[in-house]
N, C-alpha and C. Protein backbone atom coordinates (compact mmCIF):
# COMPACT_ATOMS: atom_id res chain seq x y z
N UNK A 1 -161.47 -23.66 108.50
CA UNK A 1 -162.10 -23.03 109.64
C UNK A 1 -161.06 -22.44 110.59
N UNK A 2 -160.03 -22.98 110.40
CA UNK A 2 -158.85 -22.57 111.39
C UNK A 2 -158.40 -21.37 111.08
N UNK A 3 -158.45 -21.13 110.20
CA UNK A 3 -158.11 -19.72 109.31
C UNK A 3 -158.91 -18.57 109.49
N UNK A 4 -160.05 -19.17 109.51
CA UNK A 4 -161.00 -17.73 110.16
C UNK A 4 -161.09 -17.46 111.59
N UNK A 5 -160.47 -18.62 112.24
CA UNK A 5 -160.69 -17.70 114.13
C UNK A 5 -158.66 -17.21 114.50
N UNK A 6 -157.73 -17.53 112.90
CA UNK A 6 -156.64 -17.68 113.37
C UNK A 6 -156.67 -15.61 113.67
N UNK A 7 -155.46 -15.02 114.53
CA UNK A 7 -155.29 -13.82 115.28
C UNK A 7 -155.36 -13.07 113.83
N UNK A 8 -154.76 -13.38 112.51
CA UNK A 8 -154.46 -12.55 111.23
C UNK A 8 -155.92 -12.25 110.33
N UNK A 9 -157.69 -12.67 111.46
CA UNK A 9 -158.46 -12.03 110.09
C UNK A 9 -158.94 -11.58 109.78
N UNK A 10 -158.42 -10.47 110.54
CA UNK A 10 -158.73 -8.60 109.96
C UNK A 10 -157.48 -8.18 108.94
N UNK A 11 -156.83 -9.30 108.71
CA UNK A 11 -155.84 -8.60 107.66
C UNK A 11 -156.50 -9.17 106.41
N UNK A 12 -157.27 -9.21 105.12
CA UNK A 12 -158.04 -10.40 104.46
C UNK A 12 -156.60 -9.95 103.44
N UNK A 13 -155.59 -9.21 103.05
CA UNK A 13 -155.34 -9.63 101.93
C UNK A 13 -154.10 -10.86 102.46
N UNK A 14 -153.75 -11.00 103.78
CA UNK A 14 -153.26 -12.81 103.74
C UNK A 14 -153.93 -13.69 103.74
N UNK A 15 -155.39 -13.49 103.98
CA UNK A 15 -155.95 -15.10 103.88
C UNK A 15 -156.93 -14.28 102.78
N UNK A 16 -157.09 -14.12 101.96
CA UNK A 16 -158.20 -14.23 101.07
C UNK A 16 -157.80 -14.81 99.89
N UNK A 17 -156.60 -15.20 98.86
CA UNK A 17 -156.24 -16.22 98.56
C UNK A 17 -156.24 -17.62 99.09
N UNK A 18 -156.44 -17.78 100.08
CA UNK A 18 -157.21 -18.89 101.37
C UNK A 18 -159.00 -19.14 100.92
N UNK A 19 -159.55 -18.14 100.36
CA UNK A 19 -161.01 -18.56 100.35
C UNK A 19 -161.19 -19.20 99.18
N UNK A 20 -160.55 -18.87 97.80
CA UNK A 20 -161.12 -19.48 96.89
C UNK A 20 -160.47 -21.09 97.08
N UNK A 21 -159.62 -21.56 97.01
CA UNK A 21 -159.30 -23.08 97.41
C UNK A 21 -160.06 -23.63 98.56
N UNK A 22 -160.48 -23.18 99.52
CA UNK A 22 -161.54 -23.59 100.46
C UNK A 22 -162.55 -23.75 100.16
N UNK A 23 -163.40 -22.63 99.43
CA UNK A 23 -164.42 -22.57 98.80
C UNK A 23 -165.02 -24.05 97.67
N UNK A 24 -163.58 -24.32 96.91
CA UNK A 24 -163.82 -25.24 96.11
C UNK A 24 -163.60 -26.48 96.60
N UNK A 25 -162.77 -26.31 97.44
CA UNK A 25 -162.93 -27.90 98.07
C UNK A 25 -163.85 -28.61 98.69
N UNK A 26 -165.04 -27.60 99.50
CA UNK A 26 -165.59 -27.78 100.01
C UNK A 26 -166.78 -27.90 99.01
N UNK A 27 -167.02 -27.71 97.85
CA UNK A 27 -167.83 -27.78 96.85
C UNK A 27 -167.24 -29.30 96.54
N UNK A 28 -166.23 -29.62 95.72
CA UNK A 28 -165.65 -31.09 95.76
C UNK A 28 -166.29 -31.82 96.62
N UNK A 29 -166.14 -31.55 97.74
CA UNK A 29 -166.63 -32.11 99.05
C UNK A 29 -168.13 -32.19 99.15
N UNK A 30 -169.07 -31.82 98.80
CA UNK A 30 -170.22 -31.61 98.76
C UNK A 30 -170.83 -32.34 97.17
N UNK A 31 -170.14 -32.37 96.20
CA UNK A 31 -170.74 -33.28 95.15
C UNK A 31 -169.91 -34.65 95.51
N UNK A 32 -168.94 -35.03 96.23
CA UNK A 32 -168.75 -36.30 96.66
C UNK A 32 -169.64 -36.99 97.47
N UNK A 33 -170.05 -36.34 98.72
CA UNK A 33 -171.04 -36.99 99.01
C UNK A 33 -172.82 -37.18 98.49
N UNK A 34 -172.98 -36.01 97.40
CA UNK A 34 -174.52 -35.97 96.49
C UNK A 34 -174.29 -37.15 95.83
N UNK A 35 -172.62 -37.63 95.02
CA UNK A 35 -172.66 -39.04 94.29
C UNK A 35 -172.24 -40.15 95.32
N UNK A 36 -172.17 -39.91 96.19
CA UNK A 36 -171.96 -41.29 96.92
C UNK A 36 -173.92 -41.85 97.65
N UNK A 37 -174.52 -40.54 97.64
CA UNK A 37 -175.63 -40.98 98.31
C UNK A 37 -176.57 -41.24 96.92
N UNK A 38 -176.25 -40.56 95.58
CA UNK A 38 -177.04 -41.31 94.50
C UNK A 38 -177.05 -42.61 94.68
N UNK A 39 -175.20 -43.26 94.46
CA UNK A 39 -174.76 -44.13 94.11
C UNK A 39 -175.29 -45.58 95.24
N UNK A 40 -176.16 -45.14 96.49
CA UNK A 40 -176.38 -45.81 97.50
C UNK A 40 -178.03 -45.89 97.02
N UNK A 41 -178.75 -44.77 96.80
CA UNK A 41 -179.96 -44.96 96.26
C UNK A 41 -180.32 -46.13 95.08
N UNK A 42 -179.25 -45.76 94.35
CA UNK A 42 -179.48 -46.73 93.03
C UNK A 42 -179.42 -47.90 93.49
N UNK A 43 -178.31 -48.38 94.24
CA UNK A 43 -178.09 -49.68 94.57
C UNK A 43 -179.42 -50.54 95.72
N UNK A 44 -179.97 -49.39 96.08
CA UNK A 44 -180.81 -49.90 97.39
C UNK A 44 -182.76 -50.48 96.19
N UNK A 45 -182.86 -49.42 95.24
CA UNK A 45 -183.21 -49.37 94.26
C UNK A 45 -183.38 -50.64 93.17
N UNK A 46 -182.21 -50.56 93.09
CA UNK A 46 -181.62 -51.94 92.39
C UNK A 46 -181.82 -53.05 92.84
N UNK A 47 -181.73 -53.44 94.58
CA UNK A 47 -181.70 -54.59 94.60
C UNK A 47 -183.71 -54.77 95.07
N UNK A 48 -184.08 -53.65 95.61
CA UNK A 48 -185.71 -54.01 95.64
C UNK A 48 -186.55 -54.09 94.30
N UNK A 49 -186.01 -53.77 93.10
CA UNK A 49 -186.37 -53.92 91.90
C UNK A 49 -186.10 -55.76 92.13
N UNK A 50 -184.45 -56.26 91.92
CA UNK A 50 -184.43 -57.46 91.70
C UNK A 50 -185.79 -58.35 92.63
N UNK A 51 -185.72 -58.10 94.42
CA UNK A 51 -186.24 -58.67 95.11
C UNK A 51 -187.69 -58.76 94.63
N UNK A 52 -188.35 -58.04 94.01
CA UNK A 52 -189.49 -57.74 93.66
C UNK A 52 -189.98 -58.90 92.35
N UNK A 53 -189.43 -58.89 91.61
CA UNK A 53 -189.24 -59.39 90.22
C UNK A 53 -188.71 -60.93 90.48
N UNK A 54 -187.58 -61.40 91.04
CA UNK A 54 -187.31 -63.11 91.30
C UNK A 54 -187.80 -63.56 92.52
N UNK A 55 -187.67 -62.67 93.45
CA UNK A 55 -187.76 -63.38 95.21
C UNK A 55 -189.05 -63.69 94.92
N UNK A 56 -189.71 -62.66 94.96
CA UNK A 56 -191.31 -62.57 95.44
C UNK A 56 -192.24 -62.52 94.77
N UNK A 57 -191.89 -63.40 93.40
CA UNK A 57 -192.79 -63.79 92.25
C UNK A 57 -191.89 -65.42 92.21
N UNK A 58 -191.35 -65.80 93.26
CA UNK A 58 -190.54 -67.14 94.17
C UNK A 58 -189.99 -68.20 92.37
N UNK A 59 -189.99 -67.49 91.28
CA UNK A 59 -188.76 -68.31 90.63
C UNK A 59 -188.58 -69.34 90.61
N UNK A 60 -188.88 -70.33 90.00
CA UNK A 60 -188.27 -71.53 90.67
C UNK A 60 -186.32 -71.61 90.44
N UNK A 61 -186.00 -71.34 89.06
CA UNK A 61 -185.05 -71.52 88.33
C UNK A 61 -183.75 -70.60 89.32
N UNK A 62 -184.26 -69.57 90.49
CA UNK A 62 -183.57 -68.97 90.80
C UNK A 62 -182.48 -69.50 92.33
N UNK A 63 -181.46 -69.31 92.02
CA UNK A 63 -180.73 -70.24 92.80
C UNK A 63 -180.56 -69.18 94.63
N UNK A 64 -180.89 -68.04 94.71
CA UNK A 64 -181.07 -67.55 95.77
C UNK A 64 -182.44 -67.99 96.45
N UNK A 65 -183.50 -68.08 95.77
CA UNK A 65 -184.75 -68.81 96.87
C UNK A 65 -184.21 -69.52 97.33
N UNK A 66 -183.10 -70.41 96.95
CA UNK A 66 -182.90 -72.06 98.11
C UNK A 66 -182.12 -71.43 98.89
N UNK A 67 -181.45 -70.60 98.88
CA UNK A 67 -180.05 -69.98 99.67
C UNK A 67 -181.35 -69.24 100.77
N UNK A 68 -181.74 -68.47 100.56
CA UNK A 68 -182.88 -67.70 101.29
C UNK A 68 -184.12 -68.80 102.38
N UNK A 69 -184.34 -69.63 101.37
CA UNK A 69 -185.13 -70.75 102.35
C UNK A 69 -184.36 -71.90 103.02
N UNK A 70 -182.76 -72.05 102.90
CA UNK A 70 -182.16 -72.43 103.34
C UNK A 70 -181.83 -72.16 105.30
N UNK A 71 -181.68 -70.83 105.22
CA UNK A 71 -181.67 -69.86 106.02
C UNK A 71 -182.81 -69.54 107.27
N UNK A 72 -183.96 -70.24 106.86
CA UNK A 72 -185.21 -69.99 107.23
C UNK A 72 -185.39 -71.39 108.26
């Protein structure tokens, strides 16, 4: 961004070798955070699947109900 308000950018052939590496980084930058917010879905996913299936069908065999009703 510094590059586009810098005094040189009406000259584009010094910064327009400047756009394609920007361009892509900022793409990098943009599928890092699409897999970091999958990677948060799944997990949030994941654990209301587990909670669903041992907690709250209460397990006996499961060693987090006592940790959980411990707590209580």
């Amino acid at each position: 961004m510094l590059i586009l308000v810098s005094r040189n950018t009406q000259k584009f052939r010094y910064i327009a070798p400047v756009f394609g590496p920007m361009y892509l980084l900022g793409g990098f930058g943009l599928s890092a955070l699409l897999q970091l917010a999958r990677r948060y879905l799944s997990a949030i996913a994941s654990y209301r699947n587990f909670e669903s299936v041992y907690v709250k069908q209460e397990r006996p065999d499961l060693s987090i109900k006592s940790v959980l009703d411990s707590n209580r």
